[in-house]
C-alpha atoms as a PDB file:
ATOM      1  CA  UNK A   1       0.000   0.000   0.000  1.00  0.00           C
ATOM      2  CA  UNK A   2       1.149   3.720  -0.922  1.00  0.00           C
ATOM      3  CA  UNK A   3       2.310   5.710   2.089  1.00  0.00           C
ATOM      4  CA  UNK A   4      -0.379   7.928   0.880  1.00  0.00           C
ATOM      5  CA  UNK A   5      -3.497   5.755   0.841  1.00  0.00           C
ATOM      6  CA  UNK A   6      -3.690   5.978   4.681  1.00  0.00           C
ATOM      7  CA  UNK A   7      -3.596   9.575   5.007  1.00  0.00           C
ATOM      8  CA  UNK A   8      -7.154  11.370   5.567  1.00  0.00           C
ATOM      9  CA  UNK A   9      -7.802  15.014   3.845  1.00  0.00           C
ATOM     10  CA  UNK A  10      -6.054  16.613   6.638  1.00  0.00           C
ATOM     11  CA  UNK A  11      -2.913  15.036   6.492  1.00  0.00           C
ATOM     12  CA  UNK A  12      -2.962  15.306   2.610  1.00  0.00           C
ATOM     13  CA  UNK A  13      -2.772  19.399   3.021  1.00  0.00           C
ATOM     14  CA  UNK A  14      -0.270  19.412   5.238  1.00  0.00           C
ATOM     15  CA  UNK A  15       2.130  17.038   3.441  1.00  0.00           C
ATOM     16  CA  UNK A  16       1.622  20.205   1.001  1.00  0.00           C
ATOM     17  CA  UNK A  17       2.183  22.844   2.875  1.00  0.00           C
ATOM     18  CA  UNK A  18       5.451  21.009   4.324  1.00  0.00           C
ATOM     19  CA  UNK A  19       6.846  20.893   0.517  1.00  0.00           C
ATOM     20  CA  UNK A  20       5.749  24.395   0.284  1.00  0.00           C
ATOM     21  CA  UNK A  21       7.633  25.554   3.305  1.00  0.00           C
ATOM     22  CA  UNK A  22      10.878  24.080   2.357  1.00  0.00           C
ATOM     23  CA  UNK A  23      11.023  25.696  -1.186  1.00  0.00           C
ATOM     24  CA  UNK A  24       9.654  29.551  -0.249  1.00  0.00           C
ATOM     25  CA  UNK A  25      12.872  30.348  -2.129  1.00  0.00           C
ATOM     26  CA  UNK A  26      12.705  28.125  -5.001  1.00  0.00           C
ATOM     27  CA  UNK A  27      10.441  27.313  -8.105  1.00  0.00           C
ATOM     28  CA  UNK A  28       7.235  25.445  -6.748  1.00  0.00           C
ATOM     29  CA  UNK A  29       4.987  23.836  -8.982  1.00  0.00           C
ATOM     30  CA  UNK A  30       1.795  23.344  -7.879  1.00  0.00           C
ATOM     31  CA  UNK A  31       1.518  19.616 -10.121  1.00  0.00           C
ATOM     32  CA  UNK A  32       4.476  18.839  -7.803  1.00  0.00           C
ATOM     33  CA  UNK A  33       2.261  20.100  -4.579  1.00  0.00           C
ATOM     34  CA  UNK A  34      -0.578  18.224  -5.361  1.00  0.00           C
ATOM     35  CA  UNK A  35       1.456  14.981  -6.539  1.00  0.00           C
ATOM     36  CA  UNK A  36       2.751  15.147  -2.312  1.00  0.00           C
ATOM     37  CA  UNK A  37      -0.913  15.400  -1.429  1.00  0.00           C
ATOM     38  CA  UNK A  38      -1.599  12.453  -3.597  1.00  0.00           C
ATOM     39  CA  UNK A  39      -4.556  14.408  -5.209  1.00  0.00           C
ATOM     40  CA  UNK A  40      -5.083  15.185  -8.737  1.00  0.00           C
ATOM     41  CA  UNK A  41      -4.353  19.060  -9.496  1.00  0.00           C
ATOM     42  CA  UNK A  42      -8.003  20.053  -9.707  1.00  0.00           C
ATOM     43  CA  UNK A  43      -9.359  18.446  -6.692  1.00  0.00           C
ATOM     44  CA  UNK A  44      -5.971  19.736  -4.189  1.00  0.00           C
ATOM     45  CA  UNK A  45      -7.192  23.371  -5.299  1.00  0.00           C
ATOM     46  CA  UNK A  46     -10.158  22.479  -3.787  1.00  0.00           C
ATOM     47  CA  UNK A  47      -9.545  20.732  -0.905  1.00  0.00           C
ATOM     48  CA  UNK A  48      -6.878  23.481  -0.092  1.00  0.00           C
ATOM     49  CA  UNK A  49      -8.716  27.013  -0.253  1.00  0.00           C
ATOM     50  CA  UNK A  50     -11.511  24.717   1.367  1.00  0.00           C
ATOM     51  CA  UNK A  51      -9.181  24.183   4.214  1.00  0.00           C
ATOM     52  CA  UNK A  52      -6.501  26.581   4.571  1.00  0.00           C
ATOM     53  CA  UNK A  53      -9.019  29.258   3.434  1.00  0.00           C
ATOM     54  CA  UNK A  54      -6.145  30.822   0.869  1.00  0.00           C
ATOM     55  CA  UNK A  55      -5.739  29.490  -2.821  1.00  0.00           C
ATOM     56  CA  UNK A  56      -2.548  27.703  -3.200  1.00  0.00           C
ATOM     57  CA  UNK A  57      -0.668  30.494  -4.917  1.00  0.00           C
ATOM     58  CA  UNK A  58      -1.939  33.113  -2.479  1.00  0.00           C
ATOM     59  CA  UNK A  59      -1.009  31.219   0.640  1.00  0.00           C
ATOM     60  CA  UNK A  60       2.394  30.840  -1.297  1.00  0.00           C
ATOM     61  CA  UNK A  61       2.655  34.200  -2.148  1.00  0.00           C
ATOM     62  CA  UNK A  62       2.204  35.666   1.489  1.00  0.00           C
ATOM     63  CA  UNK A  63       4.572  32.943   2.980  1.00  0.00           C
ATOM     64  CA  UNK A  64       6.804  34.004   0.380  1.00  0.00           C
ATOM     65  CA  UNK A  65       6.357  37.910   1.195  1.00  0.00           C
ATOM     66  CA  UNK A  66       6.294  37.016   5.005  1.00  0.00           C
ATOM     67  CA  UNK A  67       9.627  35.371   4.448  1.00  0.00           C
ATOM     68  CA  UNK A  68      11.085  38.471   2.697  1.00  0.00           C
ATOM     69  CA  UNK A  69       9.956  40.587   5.332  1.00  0.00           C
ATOM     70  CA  UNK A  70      12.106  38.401   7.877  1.00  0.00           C
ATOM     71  CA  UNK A  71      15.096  39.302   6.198  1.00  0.00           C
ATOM     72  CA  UNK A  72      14.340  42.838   5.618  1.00  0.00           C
ATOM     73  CA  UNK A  73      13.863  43.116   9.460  1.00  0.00           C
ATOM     74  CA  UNK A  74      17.238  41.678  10.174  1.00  0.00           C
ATOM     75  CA  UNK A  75      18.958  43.891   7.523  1.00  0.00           C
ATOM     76  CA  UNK A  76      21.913  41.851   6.657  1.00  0.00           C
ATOM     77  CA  UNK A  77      20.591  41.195   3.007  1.00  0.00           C
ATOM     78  CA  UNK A  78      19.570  44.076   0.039  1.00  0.00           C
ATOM     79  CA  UNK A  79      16.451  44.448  -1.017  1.00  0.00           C
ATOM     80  CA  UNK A  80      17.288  43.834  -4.784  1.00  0.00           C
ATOM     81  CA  UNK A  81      19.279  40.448  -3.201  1.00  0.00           C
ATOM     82  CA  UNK A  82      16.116  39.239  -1.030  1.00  0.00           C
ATOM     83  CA  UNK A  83      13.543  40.133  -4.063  1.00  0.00           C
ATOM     84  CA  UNK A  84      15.578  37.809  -5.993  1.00  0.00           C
ATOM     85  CA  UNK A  85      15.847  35.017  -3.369  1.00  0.00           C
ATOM     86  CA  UNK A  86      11.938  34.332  -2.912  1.00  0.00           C
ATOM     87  CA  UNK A  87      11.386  35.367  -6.858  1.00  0.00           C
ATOM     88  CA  UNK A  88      10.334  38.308  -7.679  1.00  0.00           C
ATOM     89  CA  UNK A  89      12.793  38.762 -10.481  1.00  0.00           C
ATOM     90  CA  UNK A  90      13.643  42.350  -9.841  1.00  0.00           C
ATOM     91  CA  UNK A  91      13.632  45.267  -7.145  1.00  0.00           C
ATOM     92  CA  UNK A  92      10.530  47.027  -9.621  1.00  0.00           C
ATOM     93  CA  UNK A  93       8.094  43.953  -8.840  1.00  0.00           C
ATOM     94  CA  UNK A  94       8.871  43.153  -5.996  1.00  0.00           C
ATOM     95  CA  UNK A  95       8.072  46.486  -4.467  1.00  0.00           C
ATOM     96  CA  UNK A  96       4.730  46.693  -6.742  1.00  0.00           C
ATOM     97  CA  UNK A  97       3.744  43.614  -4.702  1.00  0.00           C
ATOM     98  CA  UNK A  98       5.071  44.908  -1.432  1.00  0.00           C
ATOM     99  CA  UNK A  99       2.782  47.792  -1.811  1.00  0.00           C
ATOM    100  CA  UNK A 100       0.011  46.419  -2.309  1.00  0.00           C
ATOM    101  CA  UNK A 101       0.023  43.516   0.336  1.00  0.00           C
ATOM    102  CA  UNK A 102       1.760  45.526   2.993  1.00  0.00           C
ATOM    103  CA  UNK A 103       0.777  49.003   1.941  1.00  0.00           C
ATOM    104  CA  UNK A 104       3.946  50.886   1.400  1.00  0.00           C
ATOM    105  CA  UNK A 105       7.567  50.038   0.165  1.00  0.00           C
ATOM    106  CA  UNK A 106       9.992  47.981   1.344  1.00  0.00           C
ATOM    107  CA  UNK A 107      12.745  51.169   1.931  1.00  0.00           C
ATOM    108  CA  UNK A 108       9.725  52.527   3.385  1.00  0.00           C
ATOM    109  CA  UNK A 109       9.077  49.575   5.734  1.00  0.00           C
ATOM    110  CA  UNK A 110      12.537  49.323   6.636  1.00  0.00           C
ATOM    111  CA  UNK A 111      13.508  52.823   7.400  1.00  0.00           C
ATOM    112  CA  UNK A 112      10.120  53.603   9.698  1.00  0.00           C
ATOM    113  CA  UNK A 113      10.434  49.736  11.544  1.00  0.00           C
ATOM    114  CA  UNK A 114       7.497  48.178  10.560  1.00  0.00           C
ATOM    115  CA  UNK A 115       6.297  44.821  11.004  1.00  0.00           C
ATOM    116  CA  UNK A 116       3.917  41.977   8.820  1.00  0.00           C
ATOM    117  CA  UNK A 117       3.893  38.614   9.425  1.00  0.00           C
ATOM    118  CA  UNK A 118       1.427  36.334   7.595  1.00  0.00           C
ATOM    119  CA  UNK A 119       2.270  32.761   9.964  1.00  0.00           C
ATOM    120  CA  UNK A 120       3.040  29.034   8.453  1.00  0.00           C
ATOM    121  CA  UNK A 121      -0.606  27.669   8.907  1.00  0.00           C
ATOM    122  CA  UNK A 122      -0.207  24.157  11.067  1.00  0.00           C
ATOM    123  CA  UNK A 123      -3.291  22.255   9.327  1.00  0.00           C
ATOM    124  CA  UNK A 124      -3.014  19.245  12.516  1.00  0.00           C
ATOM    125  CA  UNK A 125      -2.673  21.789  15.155  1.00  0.00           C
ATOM    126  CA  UNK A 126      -5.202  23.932  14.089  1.00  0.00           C
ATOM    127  CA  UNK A 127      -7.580  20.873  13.483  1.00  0.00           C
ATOM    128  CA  UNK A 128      -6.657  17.637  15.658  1.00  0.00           C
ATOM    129  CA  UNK A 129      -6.880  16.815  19.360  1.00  0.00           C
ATOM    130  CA  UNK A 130      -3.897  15.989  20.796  1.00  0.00           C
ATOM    131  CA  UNK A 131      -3.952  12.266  21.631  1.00  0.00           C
ATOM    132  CA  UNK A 132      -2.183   9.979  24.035  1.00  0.00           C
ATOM    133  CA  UNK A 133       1.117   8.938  21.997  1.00  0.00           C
ATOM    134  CA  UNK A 134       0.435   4.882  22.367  1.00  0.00           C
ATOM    135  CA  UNK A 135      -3.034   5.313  20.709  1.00  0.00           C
ATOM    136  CA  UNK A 136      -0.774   6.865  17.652  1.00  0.00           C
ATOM    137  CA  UNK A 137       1.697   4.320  17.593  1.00  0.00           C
ATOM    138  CA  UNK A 138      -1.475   1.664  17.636  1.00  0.00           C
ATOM    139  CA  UNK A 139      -3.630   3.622  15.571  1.00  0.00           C
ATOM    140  CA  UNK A 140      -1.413   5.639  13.457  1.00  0.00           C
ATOM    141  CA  UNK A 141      -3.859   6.427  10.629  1.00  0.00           C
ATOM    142  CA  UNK A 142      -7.057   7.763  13.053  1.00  0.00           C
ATOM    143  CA  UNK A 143      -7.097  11.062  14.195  1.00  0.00           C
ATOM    144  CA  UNK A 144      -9.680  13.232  16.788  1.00  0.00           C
ATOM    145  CA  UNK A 145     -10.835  16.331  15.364  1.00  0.00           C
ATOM    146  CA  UNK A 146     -11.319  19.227  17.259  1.00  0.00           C
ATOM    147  CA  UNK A 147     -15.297  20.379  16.965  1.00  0.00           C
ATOM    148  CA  UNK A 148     -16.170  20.816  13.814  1.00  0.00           C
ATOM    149  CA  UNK A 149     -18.268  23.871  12.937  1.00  0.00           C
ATOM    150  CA  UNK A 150     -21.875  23.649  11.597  1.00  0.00           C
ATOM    151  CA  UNK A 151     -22.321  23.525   8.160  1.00  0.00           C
ATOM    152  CA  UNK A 152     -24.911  24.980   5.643  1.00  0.00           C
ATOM    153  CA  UNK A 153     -25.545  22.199   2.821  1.00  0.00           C
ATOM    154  CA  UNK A 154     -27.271  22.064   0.013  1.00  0.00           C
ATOM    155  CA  UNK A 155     -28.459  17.942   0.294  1.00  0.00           C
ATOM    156  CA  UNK A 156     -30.776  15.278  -1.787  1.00  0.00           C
ATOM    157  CA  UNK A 157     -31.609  11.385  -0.047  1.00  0.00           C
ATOM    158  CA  UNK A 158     -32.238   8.307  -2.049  1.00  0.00           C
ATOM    159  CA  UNK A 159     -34.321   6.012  -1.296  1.00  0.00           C
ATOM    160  CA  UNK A 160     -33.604   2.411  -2.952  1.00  0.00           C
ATOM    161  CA  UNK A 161     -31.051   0.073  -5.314  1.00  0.00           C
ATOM    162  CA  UNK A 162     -27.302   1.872  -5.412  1.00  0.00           C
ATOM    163  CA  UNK A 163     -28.241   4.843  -3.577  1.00  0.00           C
ATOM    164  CA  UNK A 164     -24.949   6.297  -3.294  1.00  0.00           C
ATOM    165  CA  UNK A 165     -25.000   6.420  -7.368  1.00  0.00           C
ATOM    166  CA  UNK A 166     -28.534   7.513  -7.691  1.00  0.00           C
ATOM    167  CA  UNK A 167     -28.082  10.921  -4.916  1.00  0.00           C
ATOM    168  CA  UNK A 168     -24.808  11.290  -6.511  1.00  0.00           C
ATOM    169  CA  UNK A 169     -26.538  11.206 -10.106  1.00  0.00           C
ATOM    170  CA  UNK A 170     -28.628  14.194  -8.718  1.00  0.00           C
ATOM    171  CA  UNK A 171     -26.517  16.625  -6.941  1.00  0.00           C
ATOM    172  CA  UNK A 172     -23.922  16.440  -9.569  1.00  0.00           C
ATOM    173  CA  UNK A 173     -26.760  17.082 -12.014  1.00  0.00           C
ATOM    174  CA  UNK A 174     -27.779  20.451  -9.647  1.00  0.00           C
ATOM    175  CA  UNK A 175     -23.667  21.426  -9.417  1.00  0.00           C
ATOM    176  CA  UNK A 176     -23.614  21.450 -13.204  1.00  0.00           C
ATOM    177  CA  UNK A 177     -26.784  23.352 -13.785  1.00  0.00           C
ATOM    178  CA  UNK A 178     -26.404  25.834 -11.365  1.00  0.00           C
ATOM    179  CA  UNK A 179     -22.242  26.264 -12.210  1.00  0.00           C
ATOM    180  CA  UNK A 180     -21.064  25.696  -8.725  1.00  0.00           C
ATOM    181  CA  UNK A 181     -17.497  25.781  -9.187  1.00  0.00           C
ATOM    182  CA  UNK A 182     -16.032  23.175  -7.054  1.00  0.00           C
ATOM    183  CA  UNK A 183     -12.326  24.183  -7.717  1.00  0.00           C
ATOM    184  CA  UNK A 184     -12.314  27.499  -6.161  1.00  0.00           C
ATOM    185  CA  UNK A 185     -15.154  27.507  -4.106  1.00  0.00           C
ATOM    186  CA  UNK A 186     -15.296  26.137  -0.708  1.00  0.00           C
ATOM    187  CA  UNK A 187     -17.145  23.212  -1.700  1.00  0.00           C
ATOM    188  CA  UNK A 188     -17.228  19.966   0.564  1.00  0.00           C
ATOM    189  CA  UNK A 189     -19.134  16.939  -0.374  1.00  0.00           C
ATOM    190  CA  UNK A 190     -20.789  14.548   2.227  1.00  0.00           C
ATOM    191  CA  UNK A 191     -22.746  11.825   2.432  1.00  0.00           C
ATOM    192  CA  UNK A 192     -24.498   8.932   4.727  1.00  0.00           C
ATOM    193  CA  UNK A 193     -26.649   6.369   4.927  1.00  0.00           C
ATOM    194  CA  UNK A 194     -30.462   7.841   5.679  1.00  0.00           C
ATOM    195  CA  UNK A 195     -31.909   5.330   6.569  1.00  0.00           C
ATOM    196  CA  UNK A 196     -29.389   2.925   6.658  1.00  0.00           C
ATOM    197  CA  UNK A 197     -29.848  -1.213   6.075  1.00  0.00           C
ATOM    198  CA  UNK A 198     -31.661  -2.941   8.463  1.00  0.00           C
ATOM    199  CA  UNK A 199     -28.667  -6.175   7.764  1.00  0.00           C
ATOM    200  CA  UNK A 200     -25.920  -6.314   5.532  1.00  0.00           C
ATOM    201  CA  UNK A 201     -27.989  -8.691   3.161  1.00  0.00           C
ATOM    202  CA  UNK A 202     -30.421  -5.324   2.339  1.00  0.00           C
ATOM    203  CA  UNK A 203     -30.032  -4.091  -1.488  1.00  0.00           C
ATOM    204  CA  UNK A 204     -32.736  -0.971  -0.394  1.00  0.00           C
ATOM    205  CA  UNK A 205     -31.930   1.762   2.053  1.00  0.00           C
ATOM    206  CA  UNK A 206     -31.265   5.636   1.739  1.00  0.00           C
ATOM    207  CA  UNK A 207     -27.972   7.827   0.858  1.00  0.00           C
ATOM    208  CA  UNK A 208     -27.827  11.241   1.403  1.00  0.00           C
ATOM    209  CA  UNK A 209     -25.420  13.379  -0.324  1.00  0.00           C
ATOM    210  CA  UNK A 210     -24.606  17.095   1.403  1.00  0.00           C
ATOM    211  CA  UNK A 211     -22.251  19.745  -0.776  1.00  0.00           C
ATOM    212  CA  UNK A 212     -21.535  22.689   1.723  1.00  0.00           C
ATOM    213  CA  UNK A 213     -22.713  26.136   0.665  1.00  0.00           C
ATOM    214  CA  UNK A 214     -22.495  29.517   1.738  1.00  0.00           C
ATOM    215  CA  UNK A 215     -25.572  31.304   3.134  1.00  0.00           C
ATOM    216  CA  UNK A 216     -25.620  33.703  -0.071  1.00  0.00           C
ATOM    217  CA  UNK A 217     -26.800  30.582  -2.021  1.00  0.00           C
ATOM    218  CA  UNK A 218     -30.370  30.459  -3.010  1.00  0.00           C
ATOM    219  CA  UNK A 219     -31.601  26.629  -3.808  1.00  0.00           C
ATOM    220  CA  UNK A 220     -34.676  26.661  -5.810  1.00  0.00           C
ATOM    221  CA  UNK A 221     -35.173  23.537  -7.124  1.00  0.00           C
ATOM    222  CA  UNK A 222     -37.738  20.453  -6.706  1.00  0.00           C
ATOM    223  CA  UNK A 223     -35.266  17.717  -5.573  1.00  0.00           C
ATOM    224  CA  UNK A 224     -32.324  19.376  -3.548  1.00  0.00           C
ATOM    225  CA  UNK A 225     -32.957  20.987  -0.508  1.00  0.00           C
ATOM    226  CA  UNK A 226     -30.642  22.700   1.923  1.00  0.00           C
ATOM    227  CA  UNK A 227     -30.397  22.757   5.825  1.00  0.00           C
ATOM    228  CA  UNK A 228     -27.824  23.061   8.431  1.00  0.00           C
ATOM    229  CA  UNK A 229     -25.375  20.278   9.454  1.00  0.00           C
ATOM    230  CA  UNK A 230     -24.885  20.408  13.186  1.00  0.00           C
ATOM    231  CA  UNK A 231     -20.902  20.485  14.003  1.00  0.00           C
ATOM    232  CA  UNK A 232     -19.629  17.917  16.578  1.00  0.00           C
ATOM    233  CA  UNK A 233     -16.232  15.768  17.549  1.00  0.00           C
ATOM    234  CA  UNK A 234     -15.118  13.531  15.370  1.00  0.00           C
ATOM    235  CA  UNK A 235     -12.459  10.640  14.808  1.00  0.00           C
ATOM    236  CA  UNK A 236     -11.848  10.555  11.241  1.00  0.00           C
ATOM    237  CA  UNK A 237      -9.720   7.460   9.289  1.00  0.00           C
ATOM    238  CA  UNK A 238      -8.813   8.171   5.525  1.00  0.00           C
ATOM    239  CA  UNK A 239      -9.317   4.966   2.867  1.00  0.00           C
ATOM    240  CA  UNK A 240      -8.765   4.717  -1.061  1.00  0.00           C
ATOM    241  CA  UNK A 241      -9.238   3.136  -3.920  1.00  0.00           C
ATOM    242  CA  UNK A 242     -13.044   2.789  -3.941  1.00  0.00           C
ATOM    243  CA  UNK A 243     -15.854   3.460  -6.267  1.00  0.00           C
ATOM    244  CA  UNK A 244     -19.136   5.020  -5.941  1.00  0.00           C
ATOM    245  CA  UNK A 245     -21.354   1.931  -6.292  1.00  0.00           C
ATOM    246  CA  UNK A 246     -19.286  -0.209  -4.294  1.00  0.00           C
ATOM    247  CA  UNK A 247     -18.919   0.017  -0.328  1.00  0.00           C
ATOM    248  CA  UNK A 248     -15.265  -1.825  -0.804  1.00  0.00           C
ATOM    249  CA  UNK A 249     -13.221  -4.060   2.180  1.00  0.00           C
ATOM    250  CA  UNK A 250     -11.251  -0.144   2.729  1.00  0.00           C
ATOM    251  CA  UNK A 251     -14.130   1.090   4.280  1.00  0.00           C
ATOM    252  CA  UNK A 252     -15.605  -2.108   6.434  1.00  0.00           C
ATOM    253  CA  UNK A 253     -11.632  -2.290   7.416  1.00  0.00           C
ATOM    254  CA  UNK A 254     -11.939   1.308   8.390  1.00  0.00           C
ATOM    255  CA  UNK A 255     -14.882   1.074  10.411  1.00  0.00           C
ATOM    256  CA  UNK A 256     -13.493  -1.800  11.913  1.00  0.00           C
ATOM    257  CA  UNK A 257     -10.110  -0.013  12.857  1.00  0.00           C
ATOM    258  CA  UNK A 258     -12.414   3.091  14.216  1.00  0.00           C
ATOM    259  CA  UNK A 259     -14.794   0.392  16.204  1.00  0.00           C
ATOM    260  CA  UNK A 260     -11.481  -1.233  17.585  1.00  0.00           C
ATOM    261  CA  UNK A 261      -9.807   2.627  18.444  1.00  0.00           C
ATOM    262  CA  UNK A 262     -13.330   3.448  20.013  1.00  0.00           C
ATOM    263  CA  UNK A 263     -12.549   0.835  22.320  1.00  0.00           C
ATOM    264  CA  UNK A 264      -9.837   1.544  24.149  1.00  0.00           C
ATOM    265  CA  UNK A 265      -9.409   5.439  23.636  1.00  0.00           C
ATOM    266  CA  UNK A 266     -11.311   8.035  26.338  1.00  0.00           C
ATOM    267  CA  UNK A 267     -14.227   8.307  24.116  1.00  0.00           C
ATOM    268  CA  UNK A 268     -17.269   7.140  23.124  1.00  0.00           C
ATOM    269  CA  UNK A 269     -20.114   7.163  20.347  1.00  0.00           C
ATOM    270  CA  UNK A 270     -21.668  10.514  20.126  1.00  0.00           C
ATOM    271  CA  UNK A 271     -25.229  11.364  19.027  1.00  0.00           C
ATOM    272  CA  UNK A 272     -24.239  13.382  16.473  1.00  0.00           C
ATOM    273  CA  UNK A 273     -24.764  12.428  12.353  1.00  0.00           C
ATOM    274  CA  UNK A 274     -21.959   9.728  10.981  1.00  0.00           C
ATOM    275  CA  UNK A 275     -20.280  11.363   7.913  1.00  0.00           C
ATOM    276  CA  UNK A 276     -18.483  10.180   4.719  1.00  0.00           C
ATOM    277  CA  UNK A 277     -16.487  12.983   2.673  1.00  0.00           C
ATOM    278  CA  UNK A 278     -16.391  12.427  -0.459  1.00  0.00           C
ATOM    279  CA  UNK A 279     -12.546  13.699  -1.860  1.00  0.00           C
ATOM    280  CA  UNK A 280     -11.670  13.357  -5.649  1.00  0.00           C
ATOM    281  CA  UNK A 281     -14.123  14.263  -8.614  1.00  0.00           C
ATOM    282  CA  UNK A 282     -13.904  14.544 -12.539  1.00  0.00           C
ATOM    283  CA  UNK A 283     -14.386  18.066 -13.679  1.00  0.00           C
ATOM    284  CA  UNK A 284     -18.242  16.404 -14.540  1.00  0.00           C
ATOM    285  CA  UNK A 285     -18.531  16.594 -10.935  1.00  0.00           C
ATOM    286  CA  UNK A 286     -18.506  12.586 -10.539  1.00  0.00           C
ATOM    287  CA  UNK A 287     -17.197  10.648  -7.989  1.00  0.00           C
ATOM    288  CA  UNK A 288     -13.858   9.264  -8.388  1.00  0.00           C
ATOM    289  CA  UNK A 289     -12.198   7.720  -5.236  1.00  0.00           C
ATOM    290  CA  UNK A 290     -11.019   8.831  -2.311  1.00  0.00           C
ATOM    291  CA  UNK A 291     -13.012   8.897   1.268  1.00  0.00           C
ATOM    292  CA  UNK A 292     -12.128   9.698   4.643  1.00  0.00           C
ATOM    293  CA  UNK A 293     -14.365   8.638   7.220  1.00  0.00           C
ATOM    294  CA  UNK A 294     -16.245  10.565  10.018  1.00  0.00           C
ATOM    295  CA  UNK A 295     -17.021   8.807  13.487  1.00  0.00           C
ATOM    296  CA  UNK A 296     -18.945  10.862  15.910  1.00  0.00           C
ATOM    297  CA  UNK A 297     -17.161  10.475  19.136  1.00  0.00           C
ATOM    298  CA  UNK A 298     -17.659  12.142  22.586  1.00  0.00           C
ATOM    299  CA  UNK A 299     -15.753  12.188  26.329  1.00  0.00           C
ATOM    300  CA  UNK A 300     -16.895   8.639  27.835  1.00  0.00           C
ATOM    301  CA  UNK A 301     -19.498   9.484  30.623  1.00  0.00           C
ATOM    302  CA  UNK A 302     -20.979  12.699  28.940  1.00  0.00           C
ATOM    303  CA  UNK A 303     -23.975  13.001  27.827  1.00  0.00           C
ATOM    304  CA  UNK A 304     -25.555   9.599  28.253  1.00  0.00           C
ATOM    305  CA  UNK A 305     -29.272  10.223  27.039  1.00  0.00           C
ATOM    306  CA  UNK A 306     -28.005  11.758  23.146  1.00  0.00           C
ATOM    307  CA  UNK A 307     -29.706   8.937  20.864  1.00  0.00           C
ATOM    308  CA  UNK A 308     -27.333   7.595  18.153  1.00  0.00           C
ATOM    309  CA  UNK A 309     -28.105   7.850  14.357  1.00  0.00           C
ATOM    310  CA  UNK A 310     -27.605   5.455  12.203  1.00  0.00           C
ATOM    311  CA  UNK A 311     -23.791   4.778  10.839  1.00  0.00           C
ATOM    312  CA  UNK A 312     -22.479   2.792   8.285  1.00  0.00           C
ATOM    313  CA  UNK A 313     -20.202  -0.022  10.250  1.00  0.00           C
END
C-alpha cells in the first residue's frame, strides 16, 4: 500500500504545505504540490482554499512575502538580493507587490520599523486533538478532530437500489446546472446512509449526499434541498481506492479499525450524524475515489441520554 493511501484530507494538506515551506525560495509547482498530497491538481485546489481558506498560490505568495519581510527586518541582506531570493525577479516587482500587500515600500518599511507577518498555517494543530502517543503508535492512521463547525448544505436522499450512485446522479446534475465551481469555491461533499440497512444482506436503504454552501446561495429547485449540518467531535480514518457503487473491504476495514480505536481510547459514540467525505471528482462533478471517514465520538461518561443515528459499520 502507498504511504499515501492511509492519510485522511487533513494530512494530505499538510504534506503540502510542508513541501511548500521548504522551497519559499525556489520554483514550486503546484503539479508537484498536489502529486505530495496524492490528489489530482483540480481536486488539491479544492480541498486546499476549502481548508486553509487561501488558494494555493496566495497562501504561497504571502509565505513568500512574510519570508522576505524576515530578512528585511534583520537587515543583513539588500532588497534587490532578497527580491531575488523568494522570486520576484527584480527590485521594480517586488516592491509593486510589497505595496500592495503591505501598503507601502519595502525602503519605506525598513527605514520607519514596521512589522507583517502572515504565519506558516499548522493544518493538525489547528484541526486535531492531541492524543495519548500509544493510541498513535497503535492507531497511526485515526485522528480526533477538534469540533467541527456547523455547516450549511445544500443535500438530496435516495431512497432504494445503489443509492450512493442515484443521490450522486442528482446533486452532480444540480452542481452542473447551477455552475457551482467546485475548484475554487469552498465546496465539501458529504454523504451517509439515511436510513441505513436494516442487515448487511439489504439491497434498499437511503444515501444522502450534502455539498456545503455559503448562506448567499439560493436553492430553488424540486429535488435538492438545503439545511444546516450540526458540528460535533469527530475521529476521522482516511481509505482509497473505492468506487461510488461499491462500499469496498477499505471502508468495512476502516470502520473496523475506528470500532477497535473506540474501544480503548477516552471516548465514546456521540449522538451526532456519521459522515463520509467524499474527496476526488472529474471536472463532470462525478465521484472518483477517495473517502475519509467521520465517526462521531464524545468524552466517555458525557452526555448519556443523546440517541445515536444510524452509521455505516
Amino acid at each position: 500500500m502507498e504511504e499515501g493511501e492511509c492519510m485522511n484530507y487533513y494530512e494530505r494538506i499538510q504534506n503540502a504545505i510542508d513541501y511548500m515551506e521548504e522551497r519559499l525560495d525556489s520554483s514550486i509547482k503546484l503539479e508537484d504540490v498536489a502529486r505530495e498530497a496524492y490528489m489530482s491538481l483540480s481536486n488539491f485546489y479544492r480541498m486546499f482554499f476549502s481548508l486553509v481558506g487561501y488558494r494555493a498560490k496566495e497562501y504561497i505568495r504571502l509565505r513568500r512575502m512574510s519570508k522576505a519581510i524576515e530578512e528585511i527586518e534583520r537587515r543583513k541582506n539588500t532588497i534587490l538580493n532578497i527580491a531575488i531570493k523568494y522570486g520576484y525577479g527584480n527590485h521594480t516587482s517586488f516592491t509593486k507587490a510589497f505595496k500592495r500587500i503591505i501598503g507601502v515600500t519595502p525602503s519605506k518599511f525598513r527605514k520607519q520599523g514596521l512589522t507583517w507577518e502572515f504565519k506558516e498555517i499548522d493544518i493538525l494543530n489547528k484541526y486535531y486533538s492531541k492524543e495519548n502517543e500509544k493510541f498513535i503508535e497503535l492507531y497511526p492512521d485515526i485522528k480526533v478532530l477538534k469540533e467541527m463547525k456547523p455547516m450549511r448544505v445544500a443535500y438530496y436522499c435516495y431512497y432504494g437500489k445503489n443509492p450512493e450512485l442515484r443521490a450522486f446522479e442528482t446533486m452532480s446534475n444540480w452542481m452542473s446546472k447551477n455552475k457551482i465551481d467546485i475548484e475554487s469555491e469552498k465546496i465539501r461533499i458529504f454523504g451517509y446512509n439515511n436510513p441505513g440497512p436494516s442487515n448487511y444482506k439489504d439491497k434498499e436503504y437511503g444515501y444522502e449526499v450534502c455539498v456545503t454552501i455559503g448562506n448567499d446561495i439560493e436553492v430553488i429547485d424540486p429535488l435538492v434541498k438545503t439545511k444546516r449540518m450540526p458540528g460535533g467531535l469527530y475521529a476521522v480514518c482516511g481509505v482509497k481506492n473505492l468506487s461510488i457503487n461499491s462500499e469496498g473491504k477499505a471502508i468495512i476495514d476502516a470502520w473496523k479499525r475506528l470500532k477497535s480505536w473506540l474501544e480503548v481510547s477516552k471516548y465514546e459514540y456521540g449522538g451526532h450524524q456519521c459522515m463520509e467525505e467524499h474527496l476526488k471528482f472529474d471536472d463532470e462533478y462525478n465521484y472518483i475515489d477517495g473517502m475519509d471517514i467521520y465517526m462521531p465520538i464524545k468524552l466517555k461518561g458525557a452526555c448519556k441520554d443523546e440517541s445515536t443515528r444510524d452509521c455505516r459499520k
